[in-house]
C-alpha atoms as a PDB file:
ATOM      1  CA  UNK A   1      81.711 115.557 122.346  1.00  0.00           C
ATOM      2  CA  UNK A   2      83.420 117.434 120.358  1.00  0.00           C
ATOM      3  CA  UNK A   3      82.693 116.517 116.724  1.00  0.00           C
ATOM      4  CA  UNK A   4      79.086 114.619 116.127  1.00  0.00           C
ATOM      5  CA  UNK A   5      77.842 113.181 113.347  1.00  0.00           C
ATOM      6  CA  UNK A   6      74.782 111.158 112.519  1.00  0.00           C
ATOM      7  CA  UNK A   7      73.568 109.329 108.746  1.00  0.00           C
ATOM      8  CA  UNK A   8      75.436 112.299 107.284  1.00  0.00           C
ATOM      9  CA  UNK A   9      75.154 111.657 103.180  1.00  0.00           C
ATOM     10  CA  UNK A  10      75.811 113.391 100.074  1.00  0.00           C
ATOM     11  CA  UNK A  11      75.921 112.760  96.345  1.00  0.00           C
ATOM     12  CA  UNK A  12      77.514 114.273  93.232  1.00  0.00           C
ATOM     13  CA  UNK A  13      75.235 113.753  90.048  1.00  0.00           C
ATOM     14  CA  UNK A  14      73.881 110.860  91.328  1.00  0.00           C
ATOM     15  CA  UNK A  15      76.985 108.811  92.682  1.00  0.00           C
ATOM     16  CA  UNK A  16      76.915 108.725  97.046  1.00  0.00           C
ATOM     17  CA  UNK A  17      79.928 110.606  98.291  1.00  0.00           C
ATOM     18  CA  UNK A  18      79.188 109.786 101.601  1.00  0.00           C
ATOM     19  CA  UNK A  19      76.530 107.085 102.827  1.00  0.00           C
ATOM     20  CA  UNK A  20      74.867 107.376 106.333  1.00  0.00           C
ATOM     21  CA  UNK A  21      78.179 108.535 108.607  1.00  0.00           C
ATOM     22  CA  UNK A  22      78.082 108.555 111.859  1.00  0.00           C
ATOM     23  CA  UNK A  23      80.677 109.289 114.796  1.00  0.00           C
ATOM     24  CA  UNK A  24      81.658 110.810 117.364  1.00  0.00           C
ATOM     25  CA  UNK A  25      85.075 112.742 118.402  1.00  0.00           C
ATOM     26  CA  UNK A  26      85.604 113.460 122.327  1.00  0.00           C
ATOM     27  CA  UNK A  27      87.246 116.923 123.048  1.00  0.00           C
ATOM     28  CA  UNK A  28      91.095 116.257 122.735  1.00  0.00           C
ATOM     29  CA  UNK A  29      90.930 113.500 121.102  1.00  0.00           C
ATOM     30  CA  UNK A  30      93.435 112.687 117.932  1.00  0.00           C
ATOM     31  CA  UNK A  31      91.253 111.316 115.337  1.00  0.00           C
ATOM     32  CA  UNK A  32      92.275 109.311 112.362  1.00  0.00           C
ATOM     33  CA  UNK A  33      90.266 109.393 109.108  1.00  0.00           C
ATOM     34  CA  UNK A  34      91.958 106.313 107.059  1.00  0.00           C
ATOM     35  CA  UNK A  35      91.402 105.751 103.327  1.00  0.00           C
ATOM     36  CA  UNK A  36      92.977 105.971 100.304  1.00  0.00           C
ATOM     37  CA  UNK A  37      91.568 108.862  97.043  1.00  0.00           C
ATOM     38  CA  UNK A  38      87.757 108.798  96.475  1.00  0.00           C
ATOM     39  CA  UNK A  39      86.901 107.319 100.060  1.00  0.00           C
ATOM     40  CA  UNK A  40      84.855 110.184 100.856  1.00  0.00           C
ATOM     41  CA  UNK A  41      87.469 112.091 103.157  1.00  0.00           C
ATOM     42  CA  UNK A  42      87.435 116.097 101.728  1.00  0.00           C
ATOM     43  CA  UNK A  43      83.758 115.939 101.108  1.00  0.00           C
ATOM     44  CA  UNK A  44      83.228 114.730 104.770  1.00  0.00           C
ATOM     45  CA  UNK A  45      85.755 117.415 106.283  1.00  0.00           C
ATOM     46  CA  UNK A  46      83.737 120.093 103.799  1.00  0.00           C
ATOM     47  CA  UNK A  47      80.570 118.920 105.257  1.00  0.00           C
ATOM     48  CA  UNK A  48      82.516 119.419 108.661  1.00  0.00           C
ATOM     49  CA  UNK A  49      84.099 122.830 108.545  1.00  0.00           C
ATOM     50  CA  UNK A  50      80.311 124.116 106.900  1.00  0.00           C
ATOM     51  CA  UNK A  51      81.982 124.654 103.202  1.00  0.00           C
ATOM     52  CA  UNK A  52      79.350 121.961 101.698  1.00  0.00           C
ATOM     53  CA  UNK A  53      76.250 121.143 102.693  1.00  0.00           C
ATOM     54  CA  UNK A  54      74.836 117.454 103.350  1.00  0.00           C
ATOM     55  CA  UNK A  55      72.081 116.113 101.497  1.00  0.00           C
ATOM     56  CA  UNK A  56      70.610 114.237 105.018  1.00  0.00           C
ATOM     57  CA  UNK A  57      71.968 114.177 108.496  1.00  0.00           C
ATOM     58  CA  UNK A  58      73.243 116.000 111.283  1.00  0.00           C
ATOM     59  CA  UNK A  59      76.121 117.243 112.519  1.00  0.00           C
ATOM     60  CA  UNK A  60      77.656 119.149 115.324  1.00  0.00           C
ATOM     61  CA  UNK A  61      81.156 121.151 115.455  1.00  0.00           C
ATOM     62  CA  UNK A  62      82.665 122.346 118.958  1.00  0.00           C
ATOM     63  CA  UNK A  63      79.187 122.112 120.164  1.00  0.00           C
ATOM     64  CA  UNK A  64      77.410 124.045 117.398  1.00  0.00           C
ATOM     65  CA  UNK A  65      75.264 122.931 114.483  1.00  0.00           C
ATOM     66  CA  UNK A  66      76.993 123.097 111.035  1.00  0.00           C
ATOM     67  CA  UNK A  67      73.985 124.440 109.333  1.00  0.00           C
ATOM     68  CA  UNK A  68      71.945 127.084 111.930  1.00  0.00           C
ATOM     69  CA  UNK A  69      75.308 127.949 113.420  1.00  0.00           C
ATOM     70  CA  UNK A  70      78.091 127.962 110.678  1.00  0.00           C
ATOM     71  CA  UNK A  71      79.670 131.281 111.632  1.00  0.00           C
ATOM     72  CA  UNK A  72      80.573 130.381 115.003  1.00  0.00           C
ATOM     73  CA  UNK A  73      82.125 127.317 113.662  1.00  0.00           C
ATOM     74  CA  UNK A  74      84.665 128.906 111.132  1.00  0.00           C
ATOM     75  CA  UNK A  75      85.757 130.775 114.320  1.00  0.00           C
ATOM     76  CA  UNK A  76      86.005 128.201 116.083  1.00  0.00           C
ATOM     77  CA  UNK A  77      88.016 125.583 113.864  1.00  0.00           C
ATOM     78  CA  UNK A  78      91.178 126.059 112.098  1.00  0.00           C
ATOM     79  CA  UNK A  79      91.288 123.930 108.796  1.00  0.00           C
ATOM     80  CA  UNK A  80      94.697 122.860 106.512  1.00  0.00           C
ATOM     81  CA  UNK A  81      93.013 121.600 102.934  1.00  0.00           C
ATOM     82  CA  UNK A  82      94.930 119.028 100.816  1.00  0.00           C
ATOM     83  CA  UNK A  83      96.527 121.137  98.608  1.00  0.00           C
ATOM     84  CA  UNK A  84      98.237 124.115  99.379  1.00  0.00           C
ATOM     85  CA  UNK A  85      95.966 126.877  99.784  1.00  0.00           C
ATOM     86  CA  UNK A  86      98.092 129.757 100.661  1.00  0.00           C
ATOM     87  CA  UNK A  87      98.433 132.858  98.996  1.00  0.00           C
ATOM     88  CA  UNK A  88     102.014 131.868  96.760  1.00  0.00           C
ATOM     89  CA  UNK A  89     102.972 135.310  96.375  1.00  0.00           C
ATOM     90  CA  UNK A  90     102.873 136.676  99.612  1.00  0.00           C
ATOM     91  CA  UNK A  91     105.727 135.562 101.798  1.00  0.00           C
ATOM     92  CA  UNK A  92     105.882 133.494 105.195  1.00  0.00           C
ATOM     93  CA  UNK A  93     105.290 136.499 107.214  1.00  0.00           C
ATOM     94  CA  UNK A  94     102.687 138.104 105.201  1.00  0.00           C
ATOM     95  CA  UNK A  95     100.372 134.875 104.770  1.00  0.00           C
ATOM     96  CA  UNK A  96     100.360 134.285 108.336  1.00  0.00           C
ATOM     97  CA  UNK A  97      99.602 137.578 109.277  1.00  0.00           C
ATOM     98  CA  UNK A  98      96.991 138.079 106.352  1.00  0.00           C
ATOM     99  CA  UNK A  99      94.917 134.552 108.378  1.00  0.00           C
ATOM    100  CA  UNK A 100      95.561 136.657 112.019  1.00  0.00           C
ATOM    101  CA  UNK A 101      93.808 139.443 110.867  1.00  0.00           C
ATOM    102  CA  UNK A 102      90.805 137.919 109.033  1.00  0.00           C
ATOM    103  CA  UNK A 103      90.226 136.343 112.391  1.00  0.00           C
ATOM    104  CA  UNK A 104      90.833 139.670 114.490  1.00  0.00           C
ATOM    105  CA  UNK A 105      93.901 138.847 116.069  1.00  0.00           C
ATOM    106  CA  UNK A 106      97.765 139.349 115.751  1.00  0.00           C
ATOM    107  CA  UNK A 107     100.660 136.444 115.600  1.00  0.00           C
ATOM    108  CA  UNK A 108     101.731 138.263 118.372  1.00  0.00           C
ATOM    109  CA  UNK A 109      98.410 137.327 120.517  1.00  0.00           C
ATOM    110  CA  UNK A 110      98.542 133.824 119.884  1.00  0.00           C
ATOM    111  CA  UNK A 111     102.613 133.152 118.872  1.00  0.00           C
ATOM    112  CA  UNK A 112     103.076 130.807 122.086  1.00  0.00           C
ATOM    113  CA  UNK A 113     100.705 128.187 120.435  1.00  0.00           C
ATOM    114  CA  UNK A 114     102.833 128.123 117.065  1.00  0.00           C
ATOM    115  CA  UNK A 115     105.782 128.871 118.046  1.00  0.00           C
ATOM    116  CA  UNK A 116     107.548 125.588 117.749  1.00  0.00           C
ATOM    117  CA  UNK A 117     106.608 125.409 114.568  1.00  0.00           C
ATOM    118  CA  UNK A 118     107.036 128.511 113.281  1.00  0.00           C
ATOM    119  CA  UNK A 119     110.441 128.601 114.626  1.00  0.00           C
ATOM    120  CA  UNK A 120     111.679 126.496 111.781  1.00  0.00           C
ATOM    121  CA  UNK A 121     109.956 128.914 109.129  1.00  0.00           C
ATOM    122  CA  UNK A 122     110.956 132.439 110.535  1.00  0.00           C
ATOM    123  CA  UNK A 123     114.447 132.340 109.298  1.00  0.00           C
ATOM    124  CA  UNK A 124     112.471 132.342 105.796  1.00  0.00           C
ATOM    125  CA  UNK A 125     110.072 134.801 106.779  1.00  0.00           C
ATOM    126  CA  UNK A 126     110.753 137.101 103.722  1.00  0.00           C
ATOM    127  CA  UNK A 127     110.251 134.542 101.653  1.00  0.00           C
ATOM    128  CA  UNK A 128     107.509 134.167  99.075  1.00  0.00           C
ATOM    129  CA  UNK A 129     105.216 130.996 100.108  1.00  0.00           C
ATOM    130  CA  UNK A 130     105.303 129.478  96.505  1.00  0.00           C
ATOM    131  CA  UNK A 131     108.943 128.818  96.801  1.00  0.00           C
ATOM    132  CA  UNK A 132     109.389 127.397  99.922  1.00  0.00           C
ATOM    133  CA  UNK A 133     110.108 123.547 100.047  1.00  0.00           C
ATOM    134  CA  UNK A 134     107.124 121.171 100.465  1.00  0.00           C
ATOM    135  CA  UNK A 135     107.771 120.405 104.313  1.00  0.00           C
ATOM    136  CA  UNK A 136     108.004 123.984 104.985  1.00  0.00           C
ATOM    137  CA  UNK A 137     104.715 125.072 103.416  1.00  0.00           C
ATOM    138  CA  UNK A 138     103.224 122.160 105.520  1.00  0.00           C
ATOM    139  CA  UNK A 139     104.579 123.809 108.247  1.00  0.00           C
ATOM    140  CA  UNK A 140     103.208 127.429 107.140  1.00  0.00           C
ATOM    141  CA  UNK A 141      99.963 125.826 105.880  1.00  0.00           C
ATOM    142  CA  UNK A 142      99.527 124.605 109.831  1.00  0.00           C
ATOM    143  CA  UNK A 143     100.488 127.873 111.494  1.00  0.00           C
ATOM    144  CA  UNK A 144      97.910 129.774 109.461  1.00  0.00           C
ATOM    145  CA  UNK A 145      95.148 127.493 110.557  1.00  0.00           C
ATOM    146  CA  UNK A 146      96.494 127.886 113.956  1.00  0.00           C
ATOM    147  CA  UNK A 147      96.594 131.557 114.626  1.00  0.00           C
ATOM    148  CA  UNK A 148      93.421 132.217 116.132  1.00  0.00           C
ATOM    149  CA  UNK A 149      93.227 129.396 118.557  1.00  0.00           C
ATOM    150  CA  UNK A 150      90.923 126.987 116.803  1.00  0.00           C
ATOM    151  CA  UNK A 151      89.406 124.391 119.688  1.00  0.00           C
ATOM    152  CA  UNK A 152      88.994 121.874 117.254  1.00  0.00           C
ATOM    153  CA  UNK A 153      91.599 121.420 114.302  1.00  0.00           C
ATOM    154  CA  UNK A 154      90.832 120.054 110.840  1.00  0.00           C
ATOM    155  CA  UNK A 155      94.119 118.274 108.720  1.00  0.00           C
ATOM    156  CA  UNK A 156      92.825 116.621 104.977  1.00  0.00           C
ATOM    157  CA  UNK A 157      95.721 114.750 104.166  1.00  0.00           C
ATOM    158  CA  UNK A 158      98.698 117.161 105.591  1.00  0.00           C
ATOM    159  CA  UNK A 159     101.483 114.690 104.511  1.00  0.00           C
ATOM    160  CA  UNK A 160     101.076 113.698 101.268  1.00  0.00           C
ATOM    161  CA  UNK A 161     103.568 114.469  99.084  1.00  0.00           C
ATOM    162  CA  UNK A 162     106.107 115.627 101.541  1.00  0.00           C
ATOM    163  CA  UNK A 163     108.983 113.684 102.538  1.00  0.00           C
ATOM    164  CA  UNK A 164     109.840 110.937 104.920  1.00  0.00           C
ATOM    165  CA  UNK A 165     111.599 113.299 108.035  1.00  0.00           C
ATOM    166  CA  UNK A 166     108.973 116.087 107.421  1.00  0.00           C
ATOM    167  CA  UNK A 167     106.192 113.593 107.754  1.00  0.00           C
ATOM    168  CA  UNK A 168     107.600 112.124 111.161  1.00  0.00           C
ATOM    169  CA  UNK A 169     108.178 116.046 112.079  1.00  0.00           C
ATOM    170  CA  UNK A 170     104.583 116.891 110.910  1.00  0.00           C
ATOM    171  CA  UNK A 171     103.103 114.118 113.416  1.00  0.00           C
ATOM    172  CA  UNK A 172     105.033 114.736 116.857  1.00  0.00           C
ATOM    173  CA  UNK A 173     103.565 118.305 116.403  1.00  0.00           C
ATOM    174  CA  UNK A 174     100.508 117.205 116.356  1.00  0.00           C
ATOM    175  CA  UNK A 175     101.125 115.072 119.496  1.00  0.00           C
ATOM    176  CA  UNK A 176     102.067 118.289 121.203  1.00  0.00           C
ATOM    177  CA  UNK A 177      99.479 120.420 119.956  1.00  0.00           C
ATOM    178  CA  UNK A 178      97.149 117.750 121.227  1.00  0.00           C
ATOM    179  CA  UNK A 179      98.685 117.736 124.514  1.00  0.00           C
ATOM    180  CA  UNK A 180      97.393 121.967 124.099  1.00  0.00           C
ATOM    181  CA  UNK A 181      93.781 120.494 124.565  1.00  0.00           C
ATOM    182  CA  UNK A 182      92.887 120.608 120.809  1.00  0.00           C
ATOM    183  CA  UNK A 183      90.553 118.162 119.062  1.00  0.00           C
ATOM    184  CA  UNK A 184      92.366 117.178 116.080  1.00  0.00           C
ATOM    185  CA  UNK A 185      90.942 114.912 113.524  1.00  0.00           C
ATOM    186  CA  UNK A 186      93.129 114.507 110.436  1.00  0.00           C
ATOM    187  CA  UNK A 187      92.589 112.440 106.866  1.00  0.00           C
ATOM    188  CA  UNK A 188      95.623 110.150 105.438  1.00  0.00           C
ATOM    189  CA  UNK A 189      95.622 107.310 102.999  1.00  0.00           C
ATOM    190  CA  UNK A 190      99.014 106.206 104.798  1.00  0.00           C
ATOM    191  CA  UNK A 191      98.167 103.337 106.937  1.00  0.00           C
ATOM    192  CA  UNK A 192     101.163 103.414 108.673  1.00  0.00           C
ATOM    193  CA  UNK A 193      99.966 106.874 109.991  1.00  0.00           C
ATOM    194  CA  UNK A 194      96.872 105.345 111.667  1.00  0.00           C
ATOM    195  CA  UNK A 195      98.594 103.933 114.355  1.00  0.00           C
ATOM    196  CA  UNK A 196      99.695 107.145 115.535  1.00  0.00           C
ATOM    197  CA  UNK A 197      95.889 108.017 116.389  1.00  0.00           C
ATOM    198  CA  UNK A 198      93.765 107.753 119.286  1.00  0.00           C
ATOM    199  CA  UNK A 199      91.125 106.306 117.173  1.00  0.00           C
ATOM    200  CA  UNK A 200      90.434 105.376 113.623  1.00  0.00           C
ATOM    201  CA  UNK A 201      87.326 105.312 111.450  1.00  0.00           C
ATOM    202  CA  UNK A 202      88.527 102.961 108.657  1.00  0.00           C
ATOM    203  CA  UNK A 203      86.403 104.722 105.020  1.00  0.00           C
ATOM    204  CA  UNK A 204      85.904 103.241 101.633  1.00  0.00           C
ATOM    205  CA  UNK A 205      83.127 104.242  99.202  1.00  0.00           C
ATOM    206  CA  UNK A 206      81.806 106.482 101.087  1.00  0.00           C
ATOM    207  CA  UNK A 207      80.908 104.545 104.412  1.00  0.00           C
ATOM    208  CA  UNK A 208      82.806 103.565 107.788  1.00  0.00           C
ATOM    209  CA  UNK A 209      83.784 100.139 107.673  1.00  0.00           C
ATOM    210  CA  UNK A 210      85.196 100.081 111.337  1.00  0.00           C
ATOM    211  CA  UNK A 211      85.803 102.796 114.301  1.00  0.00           C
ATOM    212  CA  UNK A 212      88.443 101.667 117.270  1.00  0.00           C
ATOM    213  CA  UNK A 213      91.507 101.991 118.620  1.00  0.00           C
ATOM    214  CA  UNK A 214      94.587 101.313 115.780  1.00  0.00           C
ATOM    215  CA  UNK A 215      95.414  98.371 118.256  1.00  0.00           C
ATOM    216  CA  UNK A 216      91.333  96.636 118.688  1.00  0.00           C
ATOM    217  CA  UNK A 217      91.199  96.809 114.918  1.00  0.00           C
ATOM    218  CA  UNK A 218      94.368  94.820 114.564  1.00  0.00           C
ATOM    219  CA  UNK A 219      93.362  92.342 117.596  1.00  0.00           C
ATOM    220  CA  UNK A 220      90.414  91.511 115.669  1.00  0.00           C
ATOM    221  CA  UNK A 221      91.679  90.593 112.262  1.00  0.00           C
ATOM    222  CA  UNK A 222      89.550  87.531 111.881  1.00  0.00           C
ATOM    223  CA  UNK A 223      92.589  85.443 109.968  1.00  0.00           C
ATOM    224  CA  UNK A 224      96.443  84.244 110.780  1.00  0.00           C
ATOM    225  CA  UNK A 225      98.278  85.824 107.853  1.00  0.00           C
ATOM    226  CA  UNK A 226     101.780  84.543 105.998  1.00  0.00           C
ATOM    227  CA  UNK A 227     104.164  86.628 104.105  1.00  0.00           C
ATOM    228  CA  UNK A 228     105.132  84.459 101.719  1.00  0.00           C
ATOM    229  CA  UNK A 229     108.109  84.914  99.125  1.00  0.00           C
ATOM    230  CA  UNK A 230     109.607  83.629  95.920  1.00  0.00           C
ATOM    231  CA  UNK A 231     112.088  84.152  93.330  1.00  0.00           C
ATOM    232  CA  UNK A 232     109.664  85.686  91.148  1.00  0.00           C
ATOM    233  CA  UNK A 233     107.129  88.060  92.391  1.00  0.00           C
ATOM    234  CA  UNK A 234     104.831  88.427  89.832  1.00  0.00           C
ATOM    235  CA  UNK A 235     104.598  84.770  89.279  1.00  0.00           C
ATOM    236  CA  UNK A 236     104.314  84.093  92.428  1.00  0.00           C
ATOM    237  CA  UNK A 237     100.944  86.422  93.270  1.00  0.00           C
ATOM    238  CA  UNK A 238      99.347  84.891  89.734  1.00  0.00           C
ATOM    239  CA  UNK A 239      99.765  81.580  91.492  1.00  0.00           C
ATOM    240  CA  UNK A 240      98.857  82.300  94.802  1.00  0.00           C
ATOM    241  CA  UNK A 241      95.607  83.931  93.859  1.00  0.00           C
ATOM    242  CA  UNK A 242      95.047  80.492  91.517  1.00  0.00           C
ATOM    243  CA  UNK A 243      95.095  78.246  94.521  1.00  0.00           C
ATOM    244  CA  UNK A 244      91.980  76.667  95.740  1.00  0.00           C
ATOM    245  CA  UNK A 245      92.241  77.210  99.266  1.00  0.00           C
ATOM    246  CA  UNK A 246      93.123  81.042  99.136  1.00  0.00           C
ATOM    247  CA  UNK A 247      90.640  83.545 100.919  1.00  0.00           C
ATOM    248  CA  UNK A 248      93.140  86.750 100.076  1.00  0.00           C
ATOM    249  CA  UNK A 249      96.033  87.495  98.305  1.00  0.00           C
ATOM    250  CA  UNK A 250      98.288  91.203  97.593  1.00  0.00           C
ATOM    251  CA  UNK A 251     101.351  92.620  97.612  1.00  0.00           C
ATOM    252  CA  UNK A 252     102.801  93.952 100.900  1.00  0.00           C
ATOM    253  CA  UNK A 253     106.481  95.186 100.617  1.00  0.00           C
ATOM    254  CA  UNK A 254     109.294  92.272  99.727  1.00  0.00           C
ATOM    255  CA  UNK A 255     105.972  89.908 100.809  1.00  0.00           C
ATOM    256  CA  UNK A 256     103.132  89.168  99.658  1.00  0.00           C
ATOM    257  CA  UNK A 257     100.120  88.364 102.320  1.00  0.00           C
ATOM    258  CA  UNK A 258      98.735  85.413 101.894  1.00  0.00           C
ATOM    259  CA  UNK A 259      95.752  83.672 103.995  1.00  0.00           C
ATOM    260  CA  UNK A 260      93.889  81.092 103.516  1.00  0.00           C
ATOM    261  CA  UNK A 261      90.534  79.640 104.088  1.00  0.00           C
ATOM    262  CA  UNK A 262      90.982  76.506 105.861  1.00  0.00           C
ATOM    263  CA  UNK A 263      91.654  76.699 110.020  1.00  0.00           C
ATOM    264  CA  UNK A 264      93.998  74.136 109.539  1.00  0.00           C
ATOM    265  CA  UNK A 265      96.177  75.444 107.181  1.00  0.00           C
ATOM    266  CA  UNK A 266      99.769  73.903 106.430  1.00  0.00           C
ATOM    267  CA  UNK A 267     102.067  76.583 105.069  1.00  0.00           C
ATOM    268  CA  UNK A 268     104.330  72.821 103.411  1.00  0.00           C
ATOM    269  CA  UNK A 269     101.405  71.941 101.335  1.00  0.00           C
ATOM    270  CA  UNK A 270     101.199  75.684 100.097  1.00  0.00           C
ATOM    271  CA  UNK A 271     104.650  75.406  99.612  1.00  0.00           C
ATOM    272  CA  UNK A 272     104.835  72.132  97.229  1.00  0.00           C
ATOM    273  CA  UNK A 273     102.187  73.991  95.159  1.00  0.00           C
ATOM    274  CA  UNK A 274     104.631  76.939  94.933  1.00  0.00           C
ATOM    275  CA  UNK A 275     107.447  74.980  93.966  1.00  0.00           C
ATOM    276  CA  UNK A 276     105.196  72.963  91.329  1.00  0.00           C
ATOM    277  CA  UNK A 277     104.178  76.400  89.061  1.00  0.00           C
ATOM    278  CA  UNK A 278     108.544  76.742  88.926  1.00  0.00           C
ATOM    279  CA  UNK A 279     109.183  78.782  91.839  1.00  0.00           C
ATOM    280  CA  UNK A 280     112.108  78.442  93.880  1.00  0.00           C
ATOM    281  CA  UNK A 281     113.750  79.960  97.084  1.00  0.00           C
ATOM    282  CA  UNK A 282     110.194  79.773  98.475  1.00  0.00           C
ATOM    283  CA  UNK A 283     109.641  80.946 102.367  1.00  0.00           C
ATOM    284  CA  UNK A 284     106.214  80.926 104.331  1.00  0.00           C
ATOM    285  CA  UNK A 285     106.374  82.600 107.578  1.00  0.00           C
ATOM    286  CA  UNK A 286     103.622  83.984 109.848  1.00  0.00           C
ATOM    287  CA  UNK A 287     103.147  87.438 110.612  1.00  0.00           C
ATOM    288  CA  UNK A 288     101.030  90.019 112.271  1.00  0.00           C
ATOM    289  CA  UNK A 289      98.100  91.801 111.034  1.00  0.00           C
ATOM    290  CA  UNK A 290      98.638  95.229 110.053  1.00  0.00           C
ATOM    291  CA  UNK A 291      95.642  98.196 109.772  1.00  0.00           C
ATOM    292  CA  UNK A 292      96.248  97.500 106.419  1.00  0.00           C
ATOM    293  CA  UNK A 293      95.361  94.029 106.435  1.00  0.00           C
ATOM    294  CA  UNK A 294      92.430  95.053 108.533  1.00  0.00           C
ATOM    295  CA  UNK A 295      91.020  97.783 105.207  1.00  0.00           C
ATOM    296  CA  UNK A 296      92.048  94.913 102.645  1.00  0.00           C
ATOM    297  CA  UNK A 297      89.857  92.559 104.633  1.00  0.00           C
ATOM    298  CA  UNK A 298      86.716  94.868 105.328  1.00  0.00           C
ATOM    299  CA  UNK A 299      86.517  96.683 102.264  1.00  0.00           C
ATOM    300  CA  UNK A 300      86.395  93.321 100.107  1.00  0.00           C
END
């Protein structure tokens, strides 16, 4: 494996960060942390890349302990924070090579595993980092914790805040970086980003609420699920989550996601109710589970 953890917990003044973790990452695998701010995702990576130490547990890093063996981890992992971390007044060139020779190499030494990426930066390479757009210090932000040939790669939420086209960018380099043999295991609170994982480990609070493939933890949603739609949005959640029979109820897009408790549920009956609190242009239609639906579900 390689990225092990076991009842890994930790706690700021008193209030649990993280609560008995445990996983495992196989060597080349793309991992998926998913869960939105305060889940427990940059104290976990922390833990991970030995910048913060657990209160209890164990955990193991390309094969080597985060505690006895820390140095040979930071050589051995290449880590992008959440918030750009590069030097803003050194330019493209001079950041990357600054990270090269911390780690005893040269961009020169290692350019065939960035270059793809870097391409799309060098005709800024003059450039100081702090003005480059948000997608492009993504990009920079990457190559640095690239340039000594990490085995296992560590991303805390590399897309957020960046834009639509840079995000889709962002992941097919990842695909390809996997494809390179390295263990990546990145953070997001963007659900729609999950499915573009091997695996998943769903978070909230602080503790795992489910581990699988993005398509086993859809399969298993336990409930058939309705968008459901009115002329009047905000009306129409108040009375949805006012109804007897409800088990959930939230916004999802134009929808709203509506199931119910009953196995025998008739979308007409829901929809006389509907039309009875002075709604009107009322549809019911069933969907499919998302990953969302899945986190909604488990972390009620």
């Amino acid at each position: 494996m390689s990225i092990s953890l076991s009842h890994i917990s930790k706690s700021y003044k008193g209030l649990k960060a993280l609560e008995a973790i445990s996983f495992e990452v196989k060597a080349g695998e793309l991992f998926g942390l998913i869960g939105p701010d305060g889940a427990g995702k940059t104290t976990l990576f922390r833990i991970l890349t030995t910048l913060l130490l657990a209160d209890e547990g164990r955990a193991r890093v390309a094969g080597f302990d985060v505690v006895s063996d820390y140095k040979k981890i930071r050589n051995s992992v290449g880590y992008m924070p959440g918030k750009f971390s590069l030097y803003q007044d050194l330019t493209v060139e001079e950041n990357l090579t600054f990270f090269a020779t911390i780690f005893g190499t040269t961009i020169a030494e290692n350019y065939d595993l960035i270059k793809e990426i870097y391409v799309q930066i060098e005709p800024f390479k003059d450039r100081r980092a702090g003005k480059l757009s948000g997608g492009m210090k993504q990009k920079l932000a990457l190559c640095c914790a690239l340039i000594h040939k990490p085995e296992v790669l560590f991303l805390d939420e590399p897309t957020t805040g960046v834009d639509p086209v840079s995000r889709k960018e962002f992941w097919e380099m990842l695909k390809r970086l996997q494809q390179k043999g390295i263990t990546i295991l990145v953070s997001t609170p963007y659900m729609d980003e999950a499915a573009l994982c091997d695996r998943i480990a769903l978070i909230q609070g602080g503790k795992i609420l489910q581990i699988d493939t993005p398509r086993a933890i859809v399969r298993h949603y336990p409930k058939s699920i309705y968008n459901v739609k009115a002329n009047k949005t905000y009306q129409l959640i108040k009375a949805l989550k006012a109804y007897e029979n409800k088990h959930s109820v939230y916004p999802f897009g134009e929808f709203v996601h509506y199931t119910d408790k009953r196995d025998d549920f008739n979308p007409s009956e829901l929809k006389e109710y509907l039309e009875s609190k002075s709604l009107s242009d009322v549809v019911i239609e069933k969907t499919e589970a998302t990953i969302e639906d899945t986190f909604m579900e488990l972390a009620k």
